[in-house]
Structures are given as structure tokens and as C-alpha cells.
C-alpha atoms as a PDB file:
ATOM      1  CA  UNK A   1      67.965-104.979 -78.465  1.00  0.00           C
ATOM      2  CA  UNK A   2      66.518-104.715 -74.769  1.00  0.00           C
ATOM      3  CA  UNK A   3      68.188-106.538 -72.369  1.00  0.00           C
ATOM      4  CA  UNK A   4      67.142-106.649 -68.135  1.00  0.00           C
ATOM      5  CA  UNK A   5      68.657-107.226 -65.075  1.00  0.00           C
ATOM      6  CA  UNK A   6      66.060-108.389 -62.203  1.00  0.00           C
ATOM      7  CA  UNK A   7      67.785-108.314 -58.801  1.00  0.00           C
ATOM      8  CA  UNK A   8      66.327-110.115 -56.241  1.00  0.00           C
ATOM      9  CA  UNK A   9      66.852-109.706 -52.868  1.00  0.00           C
ATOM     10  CA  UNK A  10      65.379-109.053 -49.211  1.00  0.00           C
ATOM     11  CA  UNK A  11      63.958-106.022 -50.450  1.00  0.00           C
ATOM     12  CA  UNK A  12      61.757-107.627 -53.590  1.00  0.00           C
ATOM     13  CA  UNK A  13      62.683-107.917 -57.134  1.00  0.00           C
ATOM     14  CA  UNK A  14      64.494-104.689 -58.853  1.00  0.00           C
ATOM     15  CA  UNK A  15      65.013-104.254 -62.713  1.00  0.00           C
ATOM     16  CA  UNK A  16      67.434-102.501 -64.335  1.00  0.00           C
ATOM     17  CA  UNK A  17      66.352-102.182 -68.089  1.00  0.00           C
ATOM     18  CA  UNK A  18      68.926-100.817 -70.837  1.00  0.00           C
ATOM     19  CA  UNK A  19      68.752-100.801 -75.007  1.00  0.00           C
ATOM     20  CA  UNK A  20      71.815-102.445 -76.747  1.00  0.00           C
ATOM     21  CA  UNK A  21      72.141 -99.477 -78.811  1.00  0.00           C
ATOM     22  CA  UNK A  22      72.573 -96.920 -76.536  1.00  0.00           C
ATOM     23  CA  UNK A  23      75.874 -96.629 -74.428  1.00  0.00           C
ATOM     24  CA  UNK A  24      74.681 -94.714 -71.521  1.00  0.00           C
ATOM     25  CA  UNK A  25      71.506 -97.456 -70.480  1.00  0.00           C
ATOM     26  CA  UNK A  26      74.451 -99.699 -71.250  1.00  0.00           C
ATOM     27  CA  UNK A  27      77.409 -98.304 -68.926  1.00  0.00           C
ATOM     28  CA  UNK A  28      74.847 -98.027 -65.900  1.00  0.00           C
ATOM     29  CA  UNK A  29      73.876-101.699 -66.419  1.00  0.00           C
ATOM     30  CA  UNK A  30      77.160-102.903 -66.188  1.00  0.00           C
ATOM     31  CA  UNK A  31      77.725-100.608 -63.398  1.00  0.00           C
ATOM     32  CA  UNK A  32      75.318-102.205 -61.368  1.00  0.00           C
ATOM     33  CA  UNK A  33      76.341-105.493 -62.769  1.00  0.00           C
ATOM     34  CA  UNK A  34      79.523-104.522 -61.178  1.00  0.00           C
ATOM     35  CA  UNK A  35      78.526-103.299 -57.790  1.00  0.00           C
ATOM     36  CA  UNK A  36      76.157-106.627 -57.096  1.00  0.00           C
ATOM     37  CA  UNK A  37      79.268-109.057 -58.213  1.00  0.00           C
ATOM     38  CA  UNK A  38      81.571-107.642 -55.779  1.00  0.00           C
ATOM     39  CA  UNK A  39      79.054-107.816 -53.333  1.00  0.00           C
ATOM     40  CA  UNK A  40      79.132-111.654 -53.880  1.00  0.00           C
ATOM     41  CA  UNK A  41      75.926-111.682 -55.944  1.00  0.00           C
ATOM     42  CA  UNK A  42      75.540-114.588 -58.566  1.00  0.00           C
ATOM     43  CA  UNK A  43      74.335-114.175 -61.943  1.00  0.00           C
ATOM     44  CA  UNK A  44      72.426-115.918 -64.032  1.00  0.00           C
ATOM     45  CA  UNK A  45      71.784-115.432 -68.258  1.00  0.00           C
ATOM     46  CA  UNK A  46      68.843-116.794 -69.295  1.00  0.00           C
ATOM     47  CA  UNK A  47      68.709-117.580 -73.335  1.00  0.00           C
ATOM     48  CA  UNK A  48      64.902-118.536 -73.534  1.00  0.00           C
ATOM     49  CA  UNK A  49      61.863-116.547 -73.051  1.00  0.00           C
ATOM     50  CA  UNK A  50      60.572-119.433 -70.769  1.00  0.00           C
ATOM     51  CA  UNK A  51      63.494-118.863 -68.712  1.00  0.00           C
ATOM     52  CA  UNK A  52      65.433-122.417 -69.926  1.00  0.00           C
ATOM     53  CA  UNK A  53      68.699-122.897 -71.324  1.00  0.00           C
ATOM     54  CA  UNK A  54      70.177-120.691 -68.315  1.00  0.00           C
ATOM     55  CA  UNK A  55      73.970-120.238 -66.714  1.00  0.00           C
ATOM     56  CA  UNK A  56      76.186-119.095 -64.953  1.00  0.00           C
ATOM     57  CA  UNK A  57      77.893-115.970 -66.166  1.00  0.00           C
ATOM     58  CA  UNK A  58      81.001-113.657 -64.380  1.00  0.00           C
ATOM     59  CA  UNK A  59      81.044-110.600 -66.819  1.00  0.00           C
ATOM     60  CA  UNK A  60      78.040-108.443 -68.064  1.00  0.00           C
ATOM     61  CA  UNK A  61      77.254-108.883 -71.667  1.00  0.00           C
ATOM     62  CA  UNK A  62      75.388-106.125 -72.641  1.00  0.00           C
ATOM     63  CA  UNK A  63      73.394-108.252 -75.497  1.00  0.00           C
ATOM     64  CA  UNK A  64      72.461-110.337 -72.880  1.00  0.00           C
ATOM     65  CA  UNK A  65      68.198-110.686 -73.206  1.00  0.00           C
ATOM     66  CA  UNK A  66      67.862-111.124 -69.232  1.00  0.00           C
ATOM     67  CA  UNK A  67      70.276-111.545 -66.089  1.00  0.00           C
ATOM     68  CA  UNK A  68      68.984-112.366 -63.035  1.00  0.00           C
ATOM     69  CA  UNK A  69      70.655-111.740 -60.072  1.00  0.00           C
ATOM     70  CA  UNK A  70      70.343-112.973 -56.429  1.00  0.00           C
ATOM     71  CA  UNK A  71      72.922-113.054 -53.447  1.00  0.00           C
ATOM     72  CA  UNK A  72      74.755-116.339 -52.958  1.00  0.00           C
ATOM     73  CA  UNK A  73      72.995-118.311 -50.486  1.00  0.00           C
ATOM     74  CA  UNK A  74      75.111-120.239 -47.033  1.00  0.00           C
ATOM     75  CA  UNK A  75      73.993-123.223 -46.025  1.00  0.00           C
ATOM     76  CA  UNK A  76      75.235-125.475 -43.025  1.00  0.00           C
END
């Protein structure tokens, strides 16, 4: 199974695509799964093709179909 990452951010929208099967494409998207959370991104799983049924998640799941992340955004 494919799953994708899009991270969006000042500099556009960056995708980080690895297959389920293989454990290299897999470590490097929980790498940078990894990297963005500690840097206080949010992320987001998104069950349906049409992007519904989405939530919250705190650890990568690397049969996870798509993950979007963005950094958390202050108000005031």
C-alpha cells in the first residue's frame, strides 16, 4: 500500500511518498514525521479519498493512506 505525507507550509505543499512494503520509504517517512512533530507541526489522517472522516493523529502509522501536515497556527 502507498501512503503520503503532504506538508504544507510557507514554502508550498511538499510530499513525502513511501510503499507499505518496503522498510526504507517507510523509516524516512516516519523520520520526517518525526522531525515536523517536534517542530510543533499537527497532523492530520485522512481515511477517505474525498478527504472526510479525518483526525487528529500523534504517531506515524505507516499504513496510513494520507497525512497531512501543517504548523500549528497562534491566534490572539
Amino acid at each position: 500500500m502507498q501512503g503520503e505525507i503532504s506538508i504544507l507550509d510557507k514554502s508550498g505543499d511538499t510530499k513525502v511518498i513511501w510503499d507499505s512494503t518496503k522498510p526504507d520509504e517507510v523509516e524516512v517517512a516516519k523520520d520526517t514525521f518525526t522531525k515536523l512533530k517536534k517542530k510543533g507541526y499537527l497532523a492530520f489522517e485522512f481515511l477517505g479519498k474525498d478527504g472526510s472522516k479525518g483526525k487528529q493523529v500523534k504517531e506515524f502509522d505507516p499504513d496510513a493512506e494520507r497525512i497531512i501536515m501543517s504548523p500549528a497556527i497562534v491566534g490572539g
